[in-house]
N, C-alpha and C. Protein backbone atom coordinates (compact mmCIF):
# COMPACT_ATOMS: atom_id res chain seq x y z
N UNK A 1 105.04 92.87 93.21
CA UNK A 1 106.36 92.88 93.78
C UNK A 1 106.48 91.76 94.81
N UNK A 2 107.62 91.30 95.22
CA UNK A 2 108.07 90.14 95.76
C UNK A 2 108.27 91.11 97.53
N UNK A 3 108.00 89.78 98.65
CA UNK A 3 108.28 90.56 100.05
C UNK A 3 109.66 91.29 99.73
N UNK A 4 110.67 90.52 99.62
CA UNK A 4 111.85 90.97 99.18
C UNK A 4 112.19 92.28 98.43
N UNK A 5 111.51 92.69 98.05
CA UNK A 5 111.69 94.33 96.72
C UNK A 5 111.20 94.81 97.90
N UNK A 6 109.95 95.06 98.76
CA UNK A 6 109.62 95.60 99.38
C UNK A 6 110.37 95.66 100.92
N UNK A 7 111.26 94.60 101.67
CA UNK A 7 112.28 94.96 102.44
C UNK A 7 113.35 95.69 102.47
N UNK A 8 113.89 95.38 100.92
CA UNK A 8 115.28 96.34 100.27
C UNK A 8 114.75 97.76 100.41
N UNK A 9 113.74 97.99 99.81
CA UNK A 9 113.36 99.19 99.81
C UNK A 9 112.79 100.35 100.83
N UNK A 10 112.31 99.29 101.80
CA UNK A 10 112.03 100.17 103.00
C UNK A 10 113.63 100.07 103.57
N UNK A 11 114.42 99.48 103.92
CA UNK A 11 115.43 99.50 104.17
C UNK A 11 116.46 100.62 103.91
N UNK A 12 116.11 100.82 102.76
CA UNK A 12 116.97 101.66 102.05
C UNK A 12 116.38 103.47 102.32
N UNK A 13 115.02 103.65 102.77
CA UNK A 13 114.97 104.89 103.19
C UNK A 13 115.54 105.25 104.00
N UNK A 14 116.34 103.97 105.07
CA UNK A 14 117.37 104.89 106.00
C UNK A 14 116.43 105.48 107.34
N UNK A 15 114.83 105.11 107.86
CA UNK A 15 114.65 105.22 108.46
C UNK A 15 114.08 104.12 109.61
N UNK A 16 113.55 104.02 110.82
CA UNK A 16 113.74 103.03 111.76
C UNK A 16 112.53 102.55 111.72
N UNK A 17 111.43 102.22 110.68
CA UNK A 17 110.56 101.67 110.47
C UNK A 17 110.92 100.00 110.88
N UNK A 18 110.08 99.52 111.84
CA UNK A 18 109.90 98.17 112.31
C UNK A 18 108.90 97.37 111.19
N UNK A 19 109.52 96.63 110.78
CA UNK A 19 108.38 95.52 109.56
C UNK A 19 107.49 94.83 110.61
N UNK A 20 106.35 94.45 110.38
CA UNK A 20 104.94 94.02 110.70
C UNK A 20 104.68 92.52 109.96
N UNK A 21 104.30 93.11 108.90
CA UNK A 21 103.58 91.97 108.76
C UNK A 21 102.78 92.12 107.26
N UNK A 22 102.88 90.86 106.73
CA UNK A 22 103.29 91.19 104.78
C UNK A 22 102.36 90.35 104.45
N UNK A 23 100.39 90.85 104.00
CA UNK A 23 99.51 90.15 102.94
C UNK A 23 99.80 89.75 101.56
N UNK A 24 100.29 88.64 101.27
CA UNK A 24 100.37 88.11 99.72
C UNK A 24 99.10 87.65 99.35
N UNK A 25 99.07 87.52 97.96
CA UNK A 25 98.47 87.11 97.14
C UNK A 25 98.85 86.61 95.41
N UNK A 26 98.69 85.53 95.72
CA UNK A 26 99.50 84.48 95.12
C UNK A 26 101.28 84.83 95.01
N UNK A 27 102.01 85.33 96.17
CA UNK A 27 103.12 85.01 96.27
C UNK A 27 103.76 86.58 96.12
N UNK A 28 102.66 87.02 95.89
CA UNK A 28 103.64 88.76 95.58
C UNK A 28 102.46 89.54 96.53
N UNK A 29 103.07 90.78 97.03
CA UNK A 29 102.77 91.66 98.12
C UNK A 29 101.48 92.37 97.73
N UNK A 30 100.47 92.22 98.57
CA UNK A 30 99.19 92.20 98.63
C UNK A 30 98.66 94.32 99.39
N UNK A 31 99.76 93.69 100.93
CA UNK A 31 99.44 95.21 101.87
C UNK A 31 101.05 94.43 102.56
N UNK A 32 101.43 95.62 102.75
CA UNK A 32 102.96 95.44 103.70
C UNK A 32 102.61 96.47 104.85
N UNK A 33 103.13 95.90 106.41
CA UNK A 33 102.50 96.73 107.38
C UNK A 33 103.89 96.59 108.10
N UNK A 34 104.40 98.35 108.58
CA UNK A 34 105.14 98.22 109.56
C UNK A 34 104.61 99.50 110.51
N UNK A 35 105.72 100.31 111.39
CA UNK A 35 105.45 101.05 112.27
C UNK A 35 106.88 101.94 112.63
N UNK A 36 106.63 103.05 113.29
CA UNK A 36 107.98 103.91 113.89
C UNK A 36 107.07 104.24 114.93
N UNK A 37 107.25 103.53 116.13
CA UNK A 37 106.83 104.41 117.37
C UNK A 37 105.10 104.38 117.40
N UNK A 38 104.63 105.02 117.31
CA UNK A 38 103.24 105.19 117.55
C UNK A 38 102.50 105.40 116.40
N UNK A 39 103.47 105.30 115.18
CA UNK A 39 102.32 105.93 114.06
C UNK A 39 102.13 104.43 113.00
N UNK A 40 101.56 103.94 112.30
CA UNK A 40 101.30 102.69 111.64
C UNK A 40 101.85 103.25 110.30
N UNK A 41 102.43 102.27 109.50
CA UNK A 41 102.52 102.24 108.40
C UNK A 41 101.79 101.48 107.15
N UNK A 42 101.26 101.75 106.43
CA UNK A 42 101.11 100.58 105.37
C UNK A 42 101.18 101.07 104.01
N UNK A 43 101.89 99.83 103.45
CA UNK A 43 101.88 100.12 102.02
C UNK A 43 101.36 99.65 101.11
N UNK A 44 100.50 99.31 99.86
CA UNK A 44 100.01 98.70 98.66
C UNK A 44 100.74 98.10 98.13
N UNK A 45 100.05 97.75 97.44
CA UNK A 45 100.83 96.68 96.44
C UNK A 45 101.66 97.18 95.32
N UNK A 46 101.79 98.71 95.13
CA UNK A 46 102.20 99.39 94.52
C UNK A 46 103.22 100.33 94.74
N UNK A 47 103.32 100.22 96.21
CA UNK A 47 104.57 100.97 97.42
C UNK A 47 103.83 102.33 97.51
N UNK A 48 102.54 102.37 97.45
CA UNK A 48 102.03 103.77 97.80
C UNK A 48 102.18 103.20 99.30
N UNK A 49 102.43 104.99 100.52
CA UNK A 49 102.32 104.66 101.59
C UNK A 49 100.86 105.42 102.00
N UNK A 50 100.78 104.51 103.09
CA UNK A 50 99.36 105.05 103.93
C UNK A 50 100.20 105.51 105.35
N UNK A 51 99.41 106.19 106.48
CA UNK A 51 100.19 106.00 107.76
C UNK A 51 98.87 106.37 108.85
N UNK A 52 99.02 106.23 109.25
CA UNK A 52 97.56 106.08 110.82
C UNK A 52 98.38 105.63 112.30
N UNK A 53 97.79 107.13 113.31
CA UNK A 53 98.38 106.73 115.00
C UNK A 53 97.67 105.72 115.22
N UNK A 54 98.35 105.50 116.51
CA UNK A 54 97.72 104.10 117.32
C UNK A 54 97.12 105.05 118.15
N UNK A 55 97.03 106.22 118.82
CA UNK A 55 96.46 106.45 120.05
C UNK A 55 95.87 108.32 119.26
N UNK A 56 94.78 108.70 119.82
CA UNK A 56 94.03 109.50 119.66
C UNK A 56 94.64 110.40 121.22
N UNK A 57 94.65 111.75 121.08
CA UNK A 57 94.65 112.90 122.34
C UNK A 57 93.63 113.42 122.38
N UNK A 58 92.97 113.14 123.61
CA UNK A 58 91.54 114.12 124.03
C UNK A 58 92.33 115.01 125.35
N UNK A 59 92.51 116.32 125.05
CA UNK A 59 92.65 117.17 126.16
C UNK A 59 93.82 116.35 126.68
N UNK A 60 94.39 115.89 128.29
CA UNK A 60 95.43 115.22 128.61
C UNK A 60 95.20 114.09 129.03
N UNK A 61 93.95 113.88 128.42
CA UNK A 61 94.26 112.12 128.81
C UNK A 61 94.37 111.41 127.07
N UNK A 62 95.20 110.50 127.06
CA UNK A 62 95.46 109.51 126.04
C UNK A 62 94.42 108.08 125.80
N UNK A 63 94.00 108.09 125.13
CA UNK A 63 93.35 106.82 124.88
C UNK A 63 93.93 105.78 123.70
N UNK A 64 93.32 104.03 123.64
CA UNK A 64 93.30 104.09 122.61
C UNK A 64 95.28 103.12 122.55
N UNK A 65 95.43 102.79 124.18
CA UNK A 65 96.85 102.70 124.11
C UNK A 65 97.43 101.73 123.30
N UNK A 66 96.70 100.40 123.28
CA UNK A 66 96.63 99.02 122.38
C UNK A 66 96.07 99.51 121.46
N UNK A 67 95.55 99.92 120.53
CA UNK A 67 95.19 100.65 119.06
C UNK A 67 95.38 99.55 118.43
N UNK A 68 96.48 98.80 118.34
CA UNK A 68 96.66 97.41 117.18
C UNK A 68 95.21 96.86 116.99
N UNK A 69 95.21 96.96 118.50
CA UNK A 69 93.49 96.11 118.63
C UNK A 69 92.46 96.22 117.54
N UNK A 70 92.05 97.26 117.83
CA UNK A 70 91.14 98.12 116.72
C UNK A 70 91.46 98.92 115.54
N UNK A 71 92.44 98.87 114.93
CA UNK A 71 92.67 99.26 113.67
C UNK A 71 92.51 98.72 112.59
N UNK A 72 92.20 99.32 111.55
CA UNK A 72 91.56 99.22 110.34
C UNK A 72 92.03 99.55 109.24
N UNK A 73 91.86 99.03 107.84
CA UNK A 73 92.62 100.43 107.25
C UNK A 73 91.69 101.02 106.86
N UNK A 74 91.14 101.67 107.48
CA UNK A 74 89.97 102.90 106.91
C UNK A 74 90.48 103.95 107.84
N UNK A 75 91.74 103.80 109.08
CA UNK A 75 92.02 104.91 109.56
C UNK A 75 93.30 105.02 108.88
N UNK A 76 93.86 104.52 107.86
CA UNK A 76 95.29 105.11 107.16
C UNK A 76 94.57 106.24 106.28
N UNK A 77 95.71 107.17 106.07
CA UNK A 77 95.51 107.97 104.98
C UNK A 77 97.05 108.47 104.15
N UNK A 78 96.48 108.62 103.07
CA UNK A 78 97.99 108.61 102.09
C UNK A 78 98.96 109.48 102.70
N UNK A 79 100.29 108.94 102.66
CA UNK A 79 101.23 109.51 103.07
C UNK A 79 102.27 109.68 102.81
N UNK A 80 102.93 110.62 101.40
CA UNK A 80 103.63 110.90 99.83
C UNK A 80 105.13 109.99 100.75
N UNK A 81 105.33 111.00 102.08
CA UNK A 81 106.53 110.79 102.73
C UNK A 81 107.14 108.90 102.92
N UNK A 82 106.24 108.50 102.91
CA UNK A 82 106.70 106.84 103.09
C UNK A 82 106.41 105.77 101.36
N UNK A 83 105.94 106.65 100.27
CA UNK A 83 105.89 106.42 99.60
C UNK A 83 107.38 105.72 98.56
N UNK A 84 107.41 104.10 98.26
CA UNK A 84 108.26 103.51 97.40
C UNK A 84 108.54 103.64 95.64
N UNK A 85 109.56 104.25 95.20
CA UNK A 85 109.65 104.66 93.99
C UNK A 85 110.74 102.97 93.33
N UNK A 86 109.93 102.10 93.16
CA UNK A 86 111.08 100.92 92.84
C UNK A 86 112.06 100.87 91.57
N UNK A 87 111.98 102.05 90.65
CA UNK A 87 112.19 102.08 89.73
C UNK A 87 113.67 102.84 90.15
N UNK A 88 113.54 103.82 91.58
CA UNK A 88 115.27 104.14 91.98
C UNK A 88 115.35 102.82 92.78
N UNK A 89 115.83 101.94 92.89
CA UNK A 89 116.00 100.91 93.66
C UNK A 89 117.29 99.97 92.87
């Protein structure tokens, strides 16, 4: 898929997901990365969604506040809800 299929389409869920930042490979969408607030988004190359926080709760203290820092995608895990069906599009 082209960046483009993948903007229309997050667009079109109608929710306030902030776009990130878009891995190609050879010219079509590799990993698409955005965010709502504190939780990460990413999607495949296939519009499966992943989603992973930026910050961990231990008891009342917060850690972990810059998270961009250290994230990976080995802390996403599938997430049906942000998932792209391009075929309704």
């Amino acid at each position: 898929m082209k960046t483009q299929d993948f903007e229309d389409a997050i667009i079109k869920m109608n929710s306030r997901i902030v776009l990130d930042e878009v891995k190609l490979n050879k010219g079509h969408v590799r990993r698409f990365h955005g965010h709502i607030g504190t939780t990460l988004i990413m999607w495949d190359e296939k519009g499966k969604g992943y989603t992973c926080r930026l910050y961990t709760v231990q008891g009342e203290e917060k850690m972990h506040h810059d998270a961009h820092v250290g994230v990976t995608e080995s802390c996403f895990e599938p997430n049906s809800k942000y998932d792209i069906h391009f075929e309704n599009i």
